[in-house]
N, C-alpha and C. Protein backbone atom coordinates (compact mmCIF):
# COMPACT_ATOMS: atom_id res chain seq x y z
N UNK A 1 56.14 151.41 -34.39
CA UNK A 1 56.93 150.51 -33.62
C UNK A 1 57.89 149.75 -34.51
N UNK A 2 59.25 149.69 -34.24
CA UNK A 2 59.94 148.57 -34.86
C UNK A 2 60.28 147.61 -33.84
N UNK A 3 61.20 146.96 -33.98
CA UNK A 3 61.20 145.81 -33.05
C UNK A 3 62.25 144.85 -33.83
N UNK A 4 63.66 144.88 -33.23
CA UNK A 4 64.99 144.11 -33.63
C UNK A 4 64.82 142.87 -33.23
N UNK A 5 65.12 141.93 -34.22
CA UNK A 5 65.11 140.70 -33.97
C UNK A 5 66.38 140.29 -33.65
N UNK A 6 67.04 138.88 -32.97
CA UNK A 6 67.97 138.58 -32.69
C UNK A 6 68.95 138.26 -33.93
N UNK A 7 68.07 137.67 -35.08
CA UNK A 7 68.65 137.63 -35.93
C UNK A 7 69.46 138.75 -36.99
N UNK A 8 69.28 139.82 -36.83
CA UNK A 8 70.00 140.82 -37.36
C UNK A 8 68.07 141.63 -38.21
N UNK A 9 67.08 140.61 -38.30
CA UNK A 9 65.91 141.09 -38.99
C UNK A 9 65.67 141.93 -38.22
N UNK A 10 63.98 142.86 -38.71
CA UNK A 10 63.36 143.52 -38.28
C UNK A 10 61.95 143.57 -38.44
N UNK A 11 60.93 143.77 -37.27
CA UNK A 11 59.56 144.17 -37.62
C UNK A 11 59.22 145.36 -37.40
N UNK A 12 58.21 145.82 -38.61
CA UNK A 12 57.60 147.22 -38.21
C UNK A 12 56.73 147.51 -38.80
N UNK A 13 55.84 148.14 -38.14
CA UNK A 13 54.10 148.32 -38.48
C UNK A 13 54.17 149.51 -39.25
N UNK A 14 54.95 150.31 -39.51
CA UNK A 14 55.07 151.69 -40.19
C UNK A 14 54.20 151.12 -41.46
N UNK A 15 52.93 151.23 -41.87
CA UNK A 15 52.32 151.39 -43.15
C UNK A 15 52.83 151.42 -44.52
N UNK A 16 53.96 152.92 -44.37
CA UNK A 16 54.45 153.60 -45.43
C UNK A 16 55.24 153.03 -45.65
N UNK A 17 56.08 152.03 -44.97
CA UNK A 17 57.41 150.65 -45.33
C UNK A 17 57.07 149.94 -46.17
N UNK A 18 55.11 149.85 -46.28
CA UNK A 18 55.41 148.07 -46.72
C UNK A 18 55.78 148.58 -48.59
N UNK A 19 56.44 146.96 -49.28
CA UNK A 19 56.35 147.35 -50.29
C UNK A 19 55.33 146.61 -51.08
N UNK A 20 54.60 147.49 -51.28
CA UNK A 20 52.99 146.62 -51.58
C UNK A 20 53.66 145.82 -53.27
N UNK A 21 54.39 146.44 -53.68
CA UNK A 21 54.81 145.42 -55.17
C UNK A 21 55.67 144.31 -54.59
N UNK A 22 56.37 144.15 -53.63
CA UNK A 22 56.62 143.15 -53.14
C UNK A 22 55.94 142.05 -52.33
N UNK A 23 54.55 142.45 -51.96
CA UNK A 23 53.27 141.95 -51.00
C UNK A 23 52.48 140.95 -52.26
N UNK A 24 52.28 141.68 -52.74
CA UNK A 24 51.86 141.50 -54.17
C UNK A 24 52.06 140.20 -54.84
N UNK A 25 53.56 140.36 -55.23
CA UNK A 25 54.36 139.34 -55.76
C UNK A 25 54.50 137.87 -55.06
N UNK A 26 54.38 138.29 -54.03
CA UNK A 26 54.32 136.78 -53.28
C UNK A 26 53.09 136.41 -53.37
N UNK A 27 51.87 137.38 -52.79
CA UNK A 27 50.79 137.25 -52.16
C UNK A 27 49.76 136.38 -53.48
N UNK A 28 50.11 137.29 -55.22
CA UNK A 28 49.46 136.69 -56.58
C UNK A 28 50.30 135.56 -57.21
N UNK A 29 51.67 135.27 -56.85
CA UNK A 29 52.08 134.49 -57.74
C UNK A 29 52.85 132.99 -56.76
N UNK A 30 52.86 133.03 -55.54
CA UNK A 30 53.25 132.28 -54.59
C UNK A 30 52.30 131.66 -53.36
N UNK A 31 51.27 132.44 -53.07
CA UNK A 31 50.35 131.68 -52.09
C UNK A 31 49.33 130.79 -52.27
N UNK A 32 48.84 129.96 -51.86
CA UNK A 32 47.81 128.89 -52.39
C UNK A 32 46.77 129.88 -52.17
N UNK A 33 46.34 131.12 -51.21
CA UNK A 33 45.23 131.06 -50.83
C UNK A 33 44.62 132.64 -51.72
N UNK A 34 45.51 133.07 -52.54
CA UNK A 34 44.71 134.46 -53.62
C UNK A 34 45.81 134.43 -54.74
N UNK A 35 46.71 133.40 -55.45
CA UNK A 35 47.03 133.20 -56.53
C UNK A 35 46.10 133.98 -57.63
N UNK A 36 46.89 135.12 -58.41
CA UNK A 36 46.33 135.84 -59.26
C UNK A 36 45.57 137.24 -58.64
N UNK A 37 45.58 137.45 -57.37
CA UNK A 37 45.02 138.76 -57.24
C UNK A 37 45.59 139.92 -57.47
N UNK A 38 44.62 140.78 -58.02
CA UNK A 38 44.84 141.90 -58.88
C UNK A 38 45.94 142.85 -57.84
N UNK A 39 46.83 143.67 -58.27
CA UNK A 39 47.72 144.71 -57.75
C UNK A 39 46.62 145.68 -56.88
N UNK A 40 45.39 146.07 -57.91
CA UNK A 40 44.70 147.46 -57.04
C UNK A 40 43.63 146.38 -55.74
N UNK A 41 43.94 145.61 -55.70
CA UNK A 41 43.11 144.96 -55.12
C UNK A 41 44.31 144.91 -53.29
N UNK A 42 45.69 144.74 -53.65
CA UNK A 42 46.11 144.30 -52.61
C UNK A 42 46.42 145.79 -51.78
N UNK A 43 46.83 146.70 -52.91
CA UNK A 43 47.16 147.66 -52.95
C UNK A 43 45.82 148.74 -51.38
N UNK A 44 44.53 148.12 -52.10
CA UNK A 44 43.67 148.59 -51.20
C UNK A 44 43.72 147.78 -50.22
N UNK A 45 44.02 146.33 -50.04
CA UNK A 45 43.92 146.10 -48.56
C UNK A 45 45.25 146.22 -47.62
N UNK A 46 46.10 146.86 -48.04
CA UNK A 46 47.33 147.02 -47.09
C UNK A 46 46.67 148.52 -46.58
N UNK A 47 46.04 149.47 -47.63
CA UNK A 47 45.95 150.64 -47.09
C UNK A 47 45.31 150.85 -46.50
N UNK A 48 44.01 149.77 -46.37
CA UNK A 48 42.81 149.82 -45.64
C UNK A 48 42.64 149.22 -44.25
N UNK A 49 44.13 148.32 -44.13
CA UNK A 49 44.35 147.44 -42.73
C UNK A 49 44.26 148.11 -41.85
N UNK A 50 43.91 147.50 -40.80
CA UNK A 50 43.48 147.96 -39.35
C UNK A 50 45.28 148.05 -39.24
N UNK A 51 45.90 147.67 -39.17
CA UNK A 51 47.45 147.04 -38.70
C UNK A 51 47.53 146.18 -39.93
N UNK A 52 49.24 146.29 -40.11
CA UNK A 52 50.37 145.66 -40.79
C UNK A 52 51.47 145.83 -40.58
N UNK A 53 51.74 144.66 -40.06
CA UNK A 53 53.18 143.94 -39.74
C UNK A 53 54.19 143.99 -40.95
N UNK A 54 55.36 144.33 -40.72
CA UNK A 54 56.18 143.89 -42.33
C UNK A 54 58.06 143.54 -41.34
N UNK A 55 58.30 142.16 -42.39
CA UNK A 55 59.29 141.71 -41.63
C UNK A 55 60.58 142.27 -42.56
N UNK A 56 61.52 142.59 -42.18
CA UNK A 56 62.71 143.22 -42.96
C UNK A 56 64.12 142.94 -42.56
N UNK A 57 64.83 142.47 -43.98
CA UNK A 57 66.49 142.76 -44.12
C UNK A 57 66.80 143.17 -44.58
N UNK A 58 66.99 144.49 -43.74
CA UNK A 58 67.53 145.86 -44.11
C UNK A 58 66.19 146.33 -44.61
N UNK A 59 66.55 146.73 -46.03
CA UNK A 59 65.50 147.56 -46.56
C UNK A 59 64.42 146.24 -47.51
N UNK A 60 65.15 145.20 -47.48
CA UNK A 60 63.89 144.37 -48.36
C UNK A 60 62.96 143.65 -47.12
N UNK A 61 61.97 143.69 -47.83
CA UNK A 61 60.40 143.10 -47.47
C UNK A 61 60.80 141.66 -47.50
N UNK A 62 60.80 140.87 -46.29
CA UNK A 62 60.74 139.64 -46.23
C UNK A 62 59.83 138.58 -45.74
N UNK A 63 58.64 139.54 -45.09
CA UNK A 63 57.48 139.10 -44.67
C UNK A 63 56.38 139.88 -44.54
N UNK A 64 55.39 139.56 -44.10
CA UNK A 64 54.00 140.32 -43.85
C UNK A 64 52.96 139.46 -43.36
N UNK A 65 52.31 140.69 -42.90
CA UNK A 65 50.68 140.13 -42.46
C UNK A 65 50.07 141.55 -42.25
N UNK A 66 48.81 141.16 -42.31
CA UNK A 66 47.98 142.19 -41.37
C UNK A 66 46.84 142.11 -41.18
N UNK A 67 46.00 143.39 -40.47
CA UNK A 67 44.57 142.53 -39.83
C UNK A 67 43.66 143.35 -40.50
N UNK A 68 42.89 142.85 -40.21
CA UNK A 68 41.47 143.48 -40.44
C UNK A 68 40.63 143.86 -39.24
N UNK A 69 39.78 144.84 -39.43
CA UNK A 69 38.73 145.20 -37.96
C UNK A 69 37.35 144.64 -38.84
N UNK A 70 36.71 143.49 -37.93
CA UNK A 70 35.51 143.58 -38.66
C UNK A 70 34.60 143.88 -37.79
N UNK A 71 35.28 144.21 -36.32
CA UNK A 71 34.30 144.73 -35.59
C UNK A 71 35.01 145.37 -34.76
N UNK A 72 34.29 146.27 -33.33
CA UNK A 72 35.57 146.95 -32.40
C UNK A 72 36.55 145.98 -31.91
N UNK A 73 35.82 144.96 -31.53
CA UNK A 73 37.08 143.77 -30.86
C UNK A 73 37.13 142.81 -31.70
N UNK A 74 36.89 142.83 -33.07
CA UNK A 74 37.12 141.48 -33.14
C UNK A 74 38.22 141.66 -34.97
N UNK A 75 39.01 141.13 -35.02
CA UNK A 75 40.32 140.97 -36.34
C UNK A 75 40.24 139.58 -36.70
N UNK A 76 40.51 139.83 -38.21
CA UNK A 76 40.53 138.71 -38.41
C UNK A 76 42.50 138.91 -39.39
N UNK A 77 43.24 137.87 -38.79
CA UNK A 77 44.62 137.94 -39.01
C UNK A 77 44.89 137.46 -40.92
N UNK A 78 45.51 137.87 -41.74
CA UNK A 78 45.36 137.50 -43.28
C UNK A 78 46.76 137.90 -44.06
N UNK A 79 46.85 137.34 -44.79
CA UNK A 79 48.24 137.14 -45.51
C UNK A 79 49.18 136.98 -45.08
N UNK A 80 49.32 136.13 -43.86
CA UNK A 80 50.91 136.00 -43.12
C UNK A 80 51.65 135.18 -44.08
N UNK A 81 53.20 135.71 -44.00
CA UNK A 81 53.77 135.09 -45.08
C UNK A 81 55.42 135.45 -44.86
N UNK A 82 56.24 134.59 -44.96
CA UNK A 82 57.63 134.56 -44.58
C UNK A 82 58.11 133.93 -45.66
N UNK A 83 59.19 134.56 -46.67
CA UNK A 83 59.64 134.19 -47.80
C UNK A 83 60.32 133.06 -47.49
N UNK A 84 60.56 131.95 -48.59
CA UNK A 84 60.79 130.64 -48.27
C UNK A 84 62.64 130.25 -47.52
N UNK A 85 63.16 131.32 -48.13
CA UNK A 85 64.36 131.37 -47.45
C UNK A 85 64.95 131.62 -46.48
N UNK A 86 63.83 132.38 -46.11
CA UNK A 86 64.26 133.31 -44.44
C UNK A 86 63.42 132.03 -43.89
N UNK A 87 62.38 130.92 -43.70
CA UNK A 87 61.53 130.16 -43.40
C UNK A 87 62.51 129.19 -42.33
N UNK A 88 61.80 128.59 -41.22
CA UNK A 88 62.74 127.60 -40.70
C UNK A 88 63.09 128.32 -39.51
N UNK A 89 63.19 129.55 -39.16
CA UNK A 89 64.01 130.24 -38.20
C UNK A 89 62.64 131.31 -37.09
N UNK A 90 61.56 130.47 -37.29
CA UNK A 90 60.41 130.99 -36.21
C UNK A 90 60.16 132.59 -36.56
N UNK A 91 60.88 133.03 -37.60
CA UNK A 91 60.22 134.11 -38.07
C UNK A 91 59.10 134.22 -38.44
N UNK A 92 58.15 133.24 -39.03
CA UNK A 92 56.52 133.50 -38.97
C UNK A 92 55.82 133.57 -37.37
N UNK A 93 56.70 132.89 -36.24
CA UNK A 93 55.93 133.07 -35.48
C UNK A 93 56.19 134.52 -34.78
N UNK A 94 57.48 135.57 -34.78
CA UNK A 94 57.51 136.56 -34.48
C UNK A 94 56.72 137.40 -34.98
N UNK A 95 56.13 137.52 -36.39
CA UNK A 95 55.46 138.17 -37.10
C UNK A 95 53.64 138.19 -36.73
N UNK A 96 53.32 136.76 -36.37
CA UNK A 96 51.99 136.81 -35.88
C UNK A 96 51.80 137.03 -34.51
N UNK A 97 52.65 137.10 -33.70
CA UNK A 97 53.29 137.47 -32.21
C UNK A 97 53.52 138.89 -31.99
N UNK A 98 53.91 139.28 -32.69
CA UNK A 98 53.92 140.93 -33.23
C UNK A 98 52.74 141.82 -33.31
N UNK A 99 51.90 141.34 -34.29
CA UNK A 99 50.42 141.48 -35.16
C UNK A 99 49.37 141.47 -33.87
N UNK A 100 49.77 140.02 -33.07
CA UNK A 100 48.16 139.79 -32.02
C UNK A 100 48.40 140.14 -30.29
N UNK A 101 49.74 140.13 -30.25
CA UNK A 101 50.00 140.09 -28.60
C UNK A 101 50.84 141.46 -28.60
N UNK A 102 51.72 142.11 -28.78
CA UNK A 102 52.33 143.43 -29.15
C UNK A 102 51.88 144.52 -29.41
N UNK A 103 50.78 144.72 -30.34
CA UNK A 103 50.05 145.55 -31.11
C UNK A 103 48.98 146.39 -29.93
N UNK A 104 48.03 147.31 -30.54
CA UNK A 104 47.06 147.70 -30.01
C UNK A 104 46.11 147.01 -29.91
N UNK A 105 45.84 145.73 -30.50
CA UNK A 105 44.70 145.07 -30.65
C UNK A 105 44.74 143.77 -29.76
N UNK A 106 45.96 143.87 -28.56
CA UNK A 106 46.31 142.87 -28.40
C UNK A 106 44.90 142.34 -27.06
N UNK A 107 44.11 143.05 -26.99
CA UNK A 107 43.04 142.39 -25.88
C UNK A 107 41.79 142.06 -26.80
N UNK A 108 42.02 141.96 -28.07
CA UNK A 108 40.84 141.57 -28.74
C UNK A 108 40.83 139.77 -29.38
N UNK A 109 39.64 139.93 -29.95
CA UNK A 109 39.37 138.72 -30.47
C UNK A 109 40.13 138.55 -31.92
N UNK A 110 40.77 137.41 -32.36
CA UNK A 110 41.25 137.34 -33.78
C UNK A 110 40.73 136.12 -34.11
N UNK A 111 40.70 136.21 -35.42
CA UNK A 111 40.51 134.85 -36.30
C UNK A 111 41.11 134.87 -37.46
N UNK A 112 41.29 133.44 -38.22
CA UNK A 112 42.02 133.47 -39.34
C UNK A 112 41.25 132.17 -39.60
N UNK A 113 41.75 132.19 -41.00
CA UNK A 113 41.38 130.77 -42.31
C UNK A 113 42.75 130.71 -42.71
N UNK A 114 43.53 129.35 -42.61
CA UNK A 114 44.55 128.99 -42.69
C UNK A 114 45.02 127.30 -43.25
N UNK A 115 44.99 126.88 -44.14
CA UNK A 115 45.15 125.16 -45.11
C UNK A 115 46.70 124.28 -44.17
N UNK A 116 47.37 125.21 -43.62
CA UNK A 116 49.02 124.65 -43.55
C UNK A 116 49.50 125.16 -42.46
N UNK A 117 48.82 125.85 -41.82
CA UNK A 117 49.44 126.09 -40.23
C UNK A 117 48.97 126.06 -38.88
N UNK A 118 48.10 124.99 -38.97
CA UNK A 118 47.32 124.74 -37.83
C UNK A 118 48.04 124.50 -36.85
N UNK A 119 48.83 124.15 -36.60
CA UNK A 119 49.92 123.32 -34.96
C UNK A 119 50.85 125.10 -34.87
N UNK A 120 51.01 125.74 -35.81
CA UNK A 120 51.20 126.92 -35.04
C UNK A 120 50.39 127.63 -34.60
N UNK A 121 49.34 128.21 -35.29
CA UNK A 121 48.13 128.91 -34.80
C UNK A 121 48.18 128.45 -33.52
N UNK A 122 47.81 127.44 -33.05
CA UNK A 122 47.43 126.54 -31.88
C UNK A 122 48.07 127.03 -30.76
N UNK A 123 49.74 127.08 -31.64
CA UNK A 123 50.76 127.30 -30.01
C UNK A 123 50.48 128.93 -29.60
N UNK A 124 50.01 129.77 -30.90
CA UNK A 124 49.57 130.99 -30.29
C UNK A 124 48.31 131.26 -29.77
N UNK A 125 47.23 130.17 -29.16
CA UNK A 125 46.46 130.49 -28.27
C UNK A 125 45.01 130.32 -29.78
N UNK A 126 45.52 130.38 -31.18
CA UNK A 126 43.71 130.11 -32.01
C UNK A 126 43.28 128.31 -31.16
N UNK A 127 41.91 128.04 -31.44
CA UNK A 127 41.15 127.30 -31.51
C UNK A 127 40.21 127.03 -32.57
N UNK A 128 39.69 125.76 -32.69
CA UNK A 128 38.83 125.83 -33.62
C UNK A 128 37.41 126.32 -33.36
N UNK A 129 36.88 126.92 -34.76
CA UNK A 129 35.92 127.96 -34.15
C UNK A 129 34.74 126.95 -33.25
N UNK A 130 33.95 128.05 -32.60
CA UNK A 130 32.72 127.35 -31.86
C UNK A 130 31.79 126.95 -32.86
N UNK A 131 30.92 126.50 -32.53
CA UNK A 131 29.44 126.00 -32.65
C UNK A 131 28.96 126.75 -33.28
N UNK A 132 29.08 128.15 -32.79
CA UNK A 132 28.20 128.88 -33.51
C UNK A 132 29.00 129.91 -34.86
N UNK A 133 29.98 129.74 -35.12
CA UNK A 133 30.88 130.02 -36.28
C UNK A 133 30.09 129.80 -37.42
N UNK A 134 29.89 130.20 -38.55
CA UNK A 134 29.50 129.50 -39.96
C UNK A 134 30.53 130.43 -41.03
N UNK A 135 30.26 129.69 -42.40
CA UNK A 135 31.29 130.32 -42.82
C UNK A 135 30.40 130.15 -44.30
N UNK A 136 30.40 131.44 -45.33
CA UNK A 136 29.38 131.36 -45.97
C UNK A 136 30.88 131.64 -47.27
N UNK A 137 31.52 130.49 -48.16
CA UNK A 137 32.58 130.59 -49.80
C UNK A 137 31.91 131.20 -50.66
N UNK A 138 32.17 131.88 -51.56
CA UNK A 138 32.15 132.88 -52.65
C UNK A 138 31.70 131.24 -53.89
N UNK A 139 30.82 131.39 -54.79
CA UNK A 139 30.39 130.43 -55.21
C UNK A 139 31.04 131.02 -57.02
């Protein structure tokens, strides 16, 4: 699937698009939340994604995300990310709009862990988890 944005951008789940050295680069040396992760490390989770989103001008990589299956219905949404320049113009929210309501997965359950985007999550329908949620950090 691609999918033209008004802005002249583009989204598309094509796998073989993303540029994982460009995923990379943002994902180890720009995000608060895996600063320093290894290349073969990201390398395996783009290839291993249930789905991945990748946002584009023209031919450069200007965004991403993608999901995970950790069960038949249930994803959990990870590395969304809109380079700081393209930022401002609701392009992160086309991209996770893309990923959860568009996609094949769009009648399932998603979740995410997120420090800085709670009031968007929100407007796309997350909540905070239930009661019975737990969440077990890497020590």
């Amino acid at each position: 699937m691609k999918r033209a944005l008004p802005s002249g951008l583009e989204l598309d789940d094509d796998p073989a698009r993303i540029d994982v050295a460009a995923v990379h680069q943002f994902i180890s040396e720009e995000s608060y939340w895996a600063l320093g992760r290894p290349y073969e490390t990201m390398e395996l989770m783009v290839r291993e994604a249930a789905r991945v989103v990748g946002l584009y001008d023209g031919e450069a990589q200007v965004g991403f995300c993608r999901a995970v299956r950790c069960s038949p219905n249930l994803f959990y949404l990870a590395d969304v990310y809109v380079l700081p320049r393209y930022r401002g113009r609701k392009l992160g929210v086309e991209l996770v709009v893309e990923m959860i309501d568009h996609g094949p997965y769009a009648d399932d359950r998603w979740f995410l862990h997120t420090s800085d985007a709670h009031g968007l999550y929100r407007r796309l329908g997350f909540t905070d988890p239930s009661p019975k949620m737990l969440e077990r950090n890497a020590t």
